[in-house]
N, C-alpha and C. Protein backbone atom coordinates (compact mmCIF):
# COMPACT_ATOMS: atom_id res chain seq x y z
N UNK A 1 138.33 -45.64 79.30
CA UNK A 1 137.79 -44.32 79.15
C UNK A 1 136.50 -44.43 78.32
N UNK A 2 135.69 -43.47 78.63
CA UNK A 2 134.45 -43.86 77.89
C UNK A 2 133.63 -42.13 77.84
N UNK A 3 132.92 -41.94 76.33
CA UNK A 3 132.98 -40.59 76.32
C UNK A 3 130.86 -40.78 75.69
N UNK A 4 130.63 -40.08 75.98
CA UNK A 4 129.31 -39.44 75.42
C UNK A 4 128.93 -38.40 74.69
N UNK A 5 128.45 -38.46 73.71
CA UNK A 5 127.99 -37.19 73.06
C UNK A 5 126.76 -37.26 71.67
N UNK A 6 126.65 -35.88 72.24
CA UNK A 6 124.55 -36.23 71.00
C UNK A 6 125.55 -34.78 70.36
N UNK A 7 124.27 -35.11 68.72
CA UNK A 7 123.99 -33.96 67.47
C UNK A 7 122.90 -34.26 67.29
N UNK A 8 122.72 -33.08 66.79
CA UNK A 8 121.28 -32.85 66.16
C UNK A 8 121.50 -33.15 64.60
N UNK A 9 120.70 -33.81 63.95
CA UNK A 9 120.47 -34.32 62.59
C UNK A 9 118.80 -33.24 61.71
N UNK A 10 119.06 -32.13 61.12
CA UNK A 10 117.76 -31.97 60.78
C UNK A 10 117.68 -32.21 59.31
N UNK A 11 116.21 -33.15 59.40
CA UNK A 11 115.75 -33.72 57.68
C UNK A 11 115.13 -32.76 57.36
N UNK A 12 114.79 -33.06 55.43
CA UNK A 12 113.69 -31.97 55.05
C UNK A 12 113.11 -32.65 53.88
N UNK A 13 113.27 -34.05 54.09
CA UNK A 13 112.18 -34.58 53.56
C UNK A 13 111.67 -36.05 54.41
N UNK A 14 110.63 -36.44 54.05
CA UNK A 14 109.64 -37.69 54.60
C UNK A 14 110.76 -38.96 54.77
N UNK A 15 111.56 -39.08 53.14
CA UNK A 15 112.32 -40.57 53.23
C UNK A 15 113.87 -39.15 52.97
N UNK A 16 114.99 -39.38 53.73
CA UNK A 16 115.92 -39.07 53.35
C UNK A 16 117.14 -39.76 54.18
N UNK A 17 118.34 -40.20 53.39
CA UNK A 17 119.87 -40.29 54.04
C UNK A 17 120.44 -39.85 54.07
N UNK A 18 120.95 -39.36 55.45
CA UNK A 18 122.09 -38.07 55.79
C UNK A 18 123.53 -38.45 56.07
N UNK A 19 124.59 -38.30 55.35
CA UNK A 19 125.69 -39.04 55.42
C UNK A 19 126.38 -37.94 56.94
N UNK A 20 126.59 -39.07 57.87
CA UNK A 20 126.78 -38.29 59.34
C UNK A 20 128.31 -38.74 59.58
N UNK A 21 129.06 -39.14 58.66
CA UNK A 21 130.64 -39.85 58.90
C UNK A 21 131.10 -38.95 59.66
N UNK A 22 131.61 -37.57 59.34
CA UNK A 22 132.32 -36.41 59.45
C UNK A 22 131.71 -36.05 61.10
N UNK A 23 130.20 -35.96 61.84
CA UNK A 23 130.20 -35.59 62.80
C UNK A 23 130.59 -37.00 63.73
N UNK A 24 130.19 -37.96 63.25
CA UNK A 24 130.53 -39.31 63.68
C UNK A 24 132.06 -39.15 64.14
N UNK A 25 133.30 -38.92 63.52
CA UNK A 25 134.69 -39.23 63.37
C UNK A 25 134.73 -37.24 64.28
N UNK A 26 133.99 -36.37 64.51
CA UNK A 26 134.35 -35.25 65.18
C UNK A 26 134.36 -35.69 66.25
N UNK A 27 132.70 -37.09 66.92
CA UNK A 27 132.66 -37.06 68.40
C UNK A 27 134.13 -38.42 69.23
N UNK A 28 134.51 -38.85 68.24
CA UNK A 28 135.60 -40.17 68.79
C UNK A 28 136.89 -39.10 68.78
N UNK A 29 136.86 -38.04 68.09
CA UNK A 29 138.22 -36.79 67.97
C UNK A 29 138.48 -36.50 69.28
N UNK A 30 137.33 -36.23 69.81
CA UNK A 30 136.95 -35.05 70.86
C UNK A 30 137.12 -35.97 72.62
N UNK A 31 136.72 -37.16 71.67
CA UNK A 31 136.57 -38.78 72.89
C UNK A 31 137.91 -38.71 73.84
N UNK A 32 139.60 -38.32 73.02
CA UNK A 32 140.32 -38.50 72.88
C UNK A 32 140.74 -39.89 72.83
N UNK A 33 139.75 -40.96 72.73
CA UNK A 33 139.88 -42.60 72.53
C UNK A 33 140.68 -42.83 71.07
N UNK A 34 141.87 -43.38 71.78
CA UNK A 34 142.35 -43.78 70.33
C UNK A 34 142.39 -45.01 69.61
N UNK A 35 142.07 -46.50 70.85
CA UNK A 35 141.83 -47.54 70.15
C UNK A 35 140.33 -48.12 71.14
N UNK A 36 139.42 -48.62 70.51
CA UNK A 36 138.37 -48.87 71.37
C UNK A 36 137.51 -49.52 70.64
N UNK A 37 135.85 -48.91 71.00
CA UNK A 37 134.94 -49.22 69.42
C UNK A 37 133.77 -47.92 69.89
N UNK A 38 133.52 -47.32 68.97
CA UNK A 38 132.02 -46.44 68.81
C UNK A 38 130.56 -46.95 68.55
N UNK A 39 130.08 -46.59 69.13
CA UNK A 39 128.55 -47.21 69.40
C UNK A 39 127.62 -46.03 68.43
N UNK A 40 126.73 -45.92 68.10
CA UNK A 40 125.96 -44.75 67.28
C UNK A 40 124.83 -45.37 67.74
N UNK A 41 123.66 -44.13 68.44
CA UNK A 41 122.46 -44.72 68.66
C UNK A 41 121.66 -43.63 68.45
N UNK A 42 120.21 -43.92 67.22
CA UNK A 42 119.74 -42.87 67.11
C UNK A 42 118.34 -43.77 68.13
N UNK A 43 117.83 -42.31 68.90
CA UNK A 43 116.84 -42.59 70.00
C UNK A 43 115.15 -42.36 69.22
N UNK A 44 114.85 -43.03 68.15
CA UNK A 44 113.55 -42.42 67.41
C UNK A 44 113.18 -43.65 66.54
N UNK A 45 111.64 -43.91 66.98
CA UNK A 45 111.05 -45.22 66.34
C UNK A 45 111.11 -44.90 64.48
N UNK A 46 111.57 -44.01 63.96
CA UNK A 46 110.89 -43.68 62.10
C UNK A 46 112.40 -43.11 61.79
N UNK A 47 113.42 -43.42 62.50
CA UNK A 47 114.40 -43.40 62.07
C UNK A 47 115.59 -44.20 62.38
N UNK A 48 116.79 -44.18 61.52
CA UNK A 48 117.53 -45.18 62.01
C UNK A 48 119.05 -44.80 61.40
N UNK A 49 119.92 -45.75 61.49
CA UNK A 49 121.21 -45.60 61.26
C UNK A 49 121.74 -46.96 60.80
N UNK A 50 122.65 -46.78 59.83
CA UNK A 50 123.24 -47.65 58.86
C UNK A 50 124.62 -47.46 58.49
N UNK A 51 125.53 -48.57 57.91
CA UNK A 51 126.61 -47.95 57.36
C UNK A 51 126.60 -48.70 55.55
N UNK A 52 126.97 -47.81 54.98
CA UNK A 52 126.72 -48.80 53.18
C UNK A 52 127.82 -47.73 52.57
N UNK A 53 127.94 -47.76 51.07
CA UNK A 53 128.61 -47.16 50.17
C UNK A 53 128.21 -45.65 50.21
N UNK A 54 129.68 -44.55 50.46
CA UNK A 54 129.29 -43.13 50.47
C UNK A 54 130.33 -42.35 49.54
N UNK A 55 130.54 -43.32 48.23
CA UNK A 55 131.00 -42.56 47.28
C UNK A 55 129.56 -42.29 45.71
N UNK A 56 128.97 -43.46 45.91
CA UNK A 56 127.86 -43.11 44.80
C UNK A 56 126.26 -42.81 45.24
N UNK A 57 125.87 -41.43 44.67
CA UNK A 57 124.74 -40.69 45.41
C UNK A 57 123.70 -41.97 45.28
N UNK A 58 123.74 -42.35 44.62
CA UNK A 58 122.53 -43.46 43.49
C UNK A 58 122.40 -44.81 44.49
N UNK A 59 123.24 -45.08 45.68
CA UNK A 59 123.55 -45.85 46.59
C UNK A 59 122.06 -45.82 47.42
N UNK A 60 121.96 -45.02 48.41
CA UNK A 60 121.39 -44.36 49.16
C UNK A 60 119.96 -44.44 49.01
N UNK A 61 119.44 -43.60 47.44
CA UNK A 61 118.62 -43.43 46.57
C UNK A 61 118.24 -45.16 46.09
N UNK A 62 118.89 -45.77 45.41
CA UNK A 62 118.41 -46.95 45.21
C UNK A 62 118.07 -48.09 46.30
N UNK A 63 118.67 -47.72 47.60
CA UNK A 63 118.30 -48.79 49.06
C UNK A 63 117.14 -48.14 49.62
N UNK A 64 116.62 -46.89 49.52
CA UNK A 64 115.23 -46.14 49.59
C UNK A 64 114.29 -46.41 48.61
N UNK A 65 114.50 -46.66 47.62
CA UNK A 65 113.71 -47.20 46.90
C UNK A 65 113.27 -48.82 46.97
N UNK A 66 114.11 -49.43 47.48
CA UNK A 66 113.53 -50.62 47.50
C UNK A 66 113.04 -51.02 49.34
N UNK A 67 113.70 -49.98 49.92
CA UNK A 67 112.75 -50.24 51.58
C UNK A 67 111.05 -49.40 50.99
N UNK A 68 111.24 -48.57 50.35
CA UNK A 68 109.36 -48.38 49.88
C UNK A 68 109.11 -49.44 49.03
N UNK A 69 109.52 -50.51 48.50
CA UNK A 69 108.79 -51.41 47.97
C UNK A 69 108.84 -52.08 49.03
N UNK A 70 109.78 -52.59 50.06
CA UNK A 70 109.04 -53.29 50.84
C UNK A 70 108.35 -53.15 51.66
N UNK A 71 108.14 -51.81 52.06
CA UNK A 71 107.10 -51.04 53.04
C UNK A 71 106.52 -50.02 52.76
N UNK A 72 105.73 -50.25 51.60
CA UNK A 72 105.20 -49.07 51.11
C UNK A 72 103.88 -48.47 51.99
N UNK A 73 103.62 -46.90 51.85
CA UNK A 73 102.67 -46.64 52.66
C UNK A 73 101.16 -47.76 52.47
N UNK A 74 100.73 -47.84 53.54
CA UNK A 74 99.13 -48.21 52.89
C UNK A 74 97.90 -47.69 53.66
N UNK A 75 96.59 -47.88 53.09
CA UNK A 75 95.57 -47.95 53.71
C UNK A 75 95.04 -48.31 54.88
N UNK A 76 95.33 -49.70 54.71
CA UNK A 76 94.90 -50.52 55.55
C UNK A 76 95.86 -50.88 56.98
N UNK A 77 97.05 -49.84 57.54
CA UNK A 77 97.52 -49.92 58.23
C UNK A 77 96.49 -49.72 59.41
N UNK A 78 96.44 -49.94 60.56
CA UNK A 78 96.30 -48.93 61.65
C UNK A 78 96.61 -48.02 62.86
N UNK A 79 97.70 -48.18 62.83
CA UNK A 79 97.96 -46.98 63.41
C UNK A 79 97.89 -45.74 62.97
N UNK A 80 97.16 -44.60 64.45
CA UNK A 80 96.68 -43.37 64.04
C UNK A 80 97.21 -42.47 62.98
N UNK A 81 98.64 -42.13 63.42
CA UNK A 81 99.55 -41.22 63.03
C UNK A 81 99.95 -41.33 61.57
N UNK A 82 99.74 -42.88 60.91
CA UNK A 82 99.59 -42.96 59.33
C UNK A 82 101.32 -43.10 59.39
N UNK A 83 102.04 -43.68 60.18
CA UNK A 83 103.01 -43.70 59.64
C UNK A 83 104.02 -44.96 60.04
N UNK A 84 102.84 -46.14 59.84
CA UNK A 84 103.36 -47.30 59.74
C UNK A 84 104.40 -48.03 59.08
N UNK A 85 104.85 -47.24 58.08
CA UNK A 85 105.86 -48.11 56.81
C UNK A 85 106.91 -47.09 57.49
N UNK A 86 106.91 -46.26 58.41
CA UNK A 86 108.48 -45.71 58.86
C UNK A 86 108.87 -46.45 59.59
N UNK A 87 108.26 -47.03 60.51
CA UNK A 87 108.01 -47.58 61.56
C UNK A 87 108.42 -49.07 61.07
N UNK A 88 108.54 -49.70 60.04
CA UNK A 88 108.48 -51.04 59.46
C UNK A 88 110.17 -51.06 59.20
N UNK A 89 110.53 -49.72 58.27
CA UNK A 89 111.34 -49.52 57.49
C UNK A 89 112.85 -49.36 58.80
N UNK A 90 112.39 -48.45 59.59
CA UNK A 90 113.23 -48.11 60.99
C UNK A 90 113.45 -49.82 61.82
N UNK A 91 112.48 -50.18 61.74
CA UNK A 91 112.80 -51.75 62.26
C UNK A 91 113.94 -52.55 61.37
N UNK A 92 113.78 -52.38 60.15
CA UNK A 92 114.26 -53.52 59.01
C UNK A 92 115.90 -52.62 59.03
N UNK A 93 116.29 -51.74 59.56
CA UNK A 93 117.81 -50.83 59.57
C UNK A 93 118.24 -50.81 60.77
N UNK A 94 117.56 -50.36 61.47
CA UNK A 94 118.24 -50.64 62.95
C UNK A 94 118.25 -49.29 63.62
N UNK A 95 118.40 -49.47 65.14
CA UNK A 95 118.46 -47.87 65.73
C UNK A 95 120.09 -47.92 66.34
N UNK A 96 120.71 -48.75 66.20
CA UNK A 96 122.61 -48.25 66.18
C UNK A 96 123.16 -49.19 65.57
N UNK A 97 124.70 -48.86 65.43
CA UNK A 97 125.41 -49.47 64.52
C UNK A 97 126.99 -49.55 65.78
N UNK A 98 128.16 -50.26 65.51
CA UNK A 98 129.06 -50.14 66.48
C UNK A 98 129.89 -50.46 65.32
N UNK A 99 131.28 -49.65 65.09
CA UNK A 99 132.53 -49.16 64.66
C UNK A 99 133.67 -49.43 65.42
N UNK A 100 134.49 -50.42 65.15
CA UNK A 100 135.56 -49.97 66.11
C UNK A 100 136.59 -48.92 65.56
N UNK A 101 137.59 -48.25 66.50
CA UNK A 101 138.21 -47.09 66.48
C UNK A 101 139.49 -47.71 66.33
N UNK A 102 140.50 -47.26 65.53
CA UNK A 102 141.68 -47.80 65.37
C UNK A 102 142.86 -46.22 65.20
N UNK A 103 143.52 -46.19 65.98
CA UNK A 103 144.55 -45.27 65.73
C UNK A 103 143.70 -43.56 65.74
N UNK A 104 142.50 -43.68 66.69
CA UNK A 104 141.57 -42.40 66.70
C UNK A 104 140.43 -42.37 65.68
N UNK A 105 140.63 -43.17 64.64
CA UNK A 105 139.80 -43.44 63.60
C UNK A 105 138.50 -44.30 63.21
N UNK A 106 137.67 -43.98 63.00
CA UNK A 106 136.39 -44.99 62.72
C UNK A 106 137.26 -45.90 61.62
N UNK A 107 137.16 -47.04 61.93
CA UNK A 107 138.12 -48.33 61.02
C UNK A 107 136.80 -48.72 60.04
N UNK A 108 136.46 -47.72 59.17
CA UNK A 108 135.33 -48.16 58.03
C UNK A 108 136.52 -48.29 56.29
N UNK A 109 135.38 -49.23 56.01
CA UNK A 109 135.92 -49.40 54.80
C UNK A 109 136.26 -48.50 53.38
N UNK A 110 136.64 -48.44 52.85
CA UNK A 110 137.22 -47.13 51.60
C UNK A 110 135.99 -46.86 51.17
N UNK A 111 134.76 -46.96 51.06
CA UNK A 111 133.65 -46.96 50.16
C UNK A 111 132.69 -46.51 51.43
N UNK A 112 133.02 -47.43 52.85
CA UNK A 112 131.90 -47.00 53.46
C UNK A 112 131.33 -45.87 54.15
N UNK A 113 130.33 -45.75 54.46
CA UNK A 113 130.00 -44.20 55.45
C UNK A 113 129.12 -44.38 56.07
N UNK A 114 128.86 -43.50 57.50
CA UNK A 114 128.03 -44.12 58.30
C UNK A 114 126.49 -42.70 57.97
N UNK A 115 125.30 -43.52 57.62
CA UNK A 115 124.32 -42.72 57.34
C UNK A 115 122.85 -43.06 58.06
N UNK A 116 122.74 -41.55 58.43
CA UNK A 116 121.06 -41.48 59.46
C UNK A 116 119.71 -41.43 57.92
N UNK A 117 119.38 -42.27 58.44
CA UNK A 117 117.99 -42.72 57.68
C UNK A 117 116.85 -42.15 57.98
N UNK A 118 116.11 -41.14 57.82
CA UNK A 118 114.81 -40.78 57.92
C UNK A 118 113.99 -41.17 56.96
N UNK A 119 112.71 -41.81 58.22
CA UNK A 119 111.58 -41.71 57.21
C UNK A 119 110.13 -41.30 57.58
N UNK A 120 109.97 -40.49 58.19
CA UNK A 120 109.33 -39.68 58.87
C UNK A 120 109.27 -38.17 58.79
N UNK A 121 110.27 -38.00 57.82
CA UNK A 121 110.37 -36.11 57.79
C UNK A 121 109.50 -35.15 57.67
N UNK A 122 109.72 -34.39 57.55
CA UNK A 122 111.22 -33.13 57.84
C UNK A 122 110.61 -33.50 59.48
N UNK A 123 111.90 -33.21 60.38
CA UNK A 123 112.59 -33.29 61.90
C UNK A 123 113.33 -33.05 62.10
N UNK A 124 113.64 -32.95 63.68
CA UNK A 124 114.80 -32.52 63.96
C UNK A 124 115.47 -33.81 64.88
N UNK A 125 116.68 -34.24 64.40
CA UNK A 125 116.55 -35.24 64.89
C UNK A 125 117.85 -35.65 65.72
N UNK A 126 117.73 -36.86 67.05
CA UNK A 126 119.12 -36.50 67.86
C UNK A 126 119.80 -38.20 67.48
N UNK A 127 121.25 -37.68 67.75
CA UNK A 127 122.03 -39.07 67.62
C UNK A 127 123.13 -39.01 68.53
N UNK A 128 123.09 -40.19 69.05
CA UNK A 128 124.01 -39.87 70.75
C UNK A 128 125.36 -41.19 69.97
N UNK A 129 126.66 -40.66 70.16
CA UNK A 129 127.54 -41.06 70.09
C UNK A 129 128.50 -41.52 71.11
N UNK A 130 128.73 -43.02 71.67
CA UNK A 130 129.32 -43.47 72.62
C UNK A 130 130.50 -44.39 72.55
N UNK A 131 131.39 -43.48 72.79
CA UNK A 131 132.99 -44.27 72.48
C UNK A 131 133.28 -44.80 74.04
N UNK A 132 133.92 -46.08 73.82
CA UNK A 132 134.89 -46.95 74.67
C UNK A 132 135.94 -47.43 74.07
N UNK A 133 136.94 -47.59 75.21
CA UNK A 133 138.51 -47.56 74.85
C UNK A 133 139.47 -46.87 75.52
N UNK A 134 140.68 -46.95 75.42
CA UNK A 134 141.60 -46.24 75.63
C UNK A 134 142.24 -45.21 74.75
């Protein structure tokens, strides 16, 4: 069995992480897949998707801080649009992540959570969720 489904993600700032667990674990609900694996794919070059620690805010905040040290805006980029270090930063995270499903459940770890990365904001932004399995 194999199920499809998009959300809309809207940012409201330039660099932000949106903890998406809860719509993530609504679309494998809905899948009715109870053992399989989930795919997460966000479709956008300045954004991306990750899974890390989603009990401490300072998590999030401190892995954004150090993707702008390693891609901080600059001058001397060229591309038009000036928004080369999203574009760097979206490369260095990735545009999906895959979960397997255990007993209906995203099988993530006690600490972990699955979070959409903007760095391009404020947008409106889509994330297509694709479960396989039985």
């Amino acid at each position: 069995m194999t199920s499809l489904t998009e959300f809309a993600v809207t940012t409201r700032q330039q660099n932000q992480w949106i903890n998406i667990t809860a719509e993530v674990q609504r679309a494998v609900g809905a899948s009715g897949i109870t053992e399989g694996v989930c795919l997460v794919f966000v479709p956008h070059t300045t954004a991306a998707v990750t899974i890390n620690e989603n009990a401490d805010p300072d998590v999030p905040h401190d892995v954004g801080l150090a993707l702008n040290y390693i891609s901080p805006d600059r001058r001397d980029f060229l591309h038009g649009e000036g928004n080369s270090a999203a574009h760097t930063k979206t490369s260095l995270v990735g545009p999906s992540i895959t979960i397997i499903v255990s007993g209906g459940r995203l099988l993530l770890g006690t600490w972990q959570g699955i979070w959409f990365t903007e760095y391009d904001g404020p947008r409106i932004r889509k994330v297509h969720v694709r479960t396989l399995g039985e």
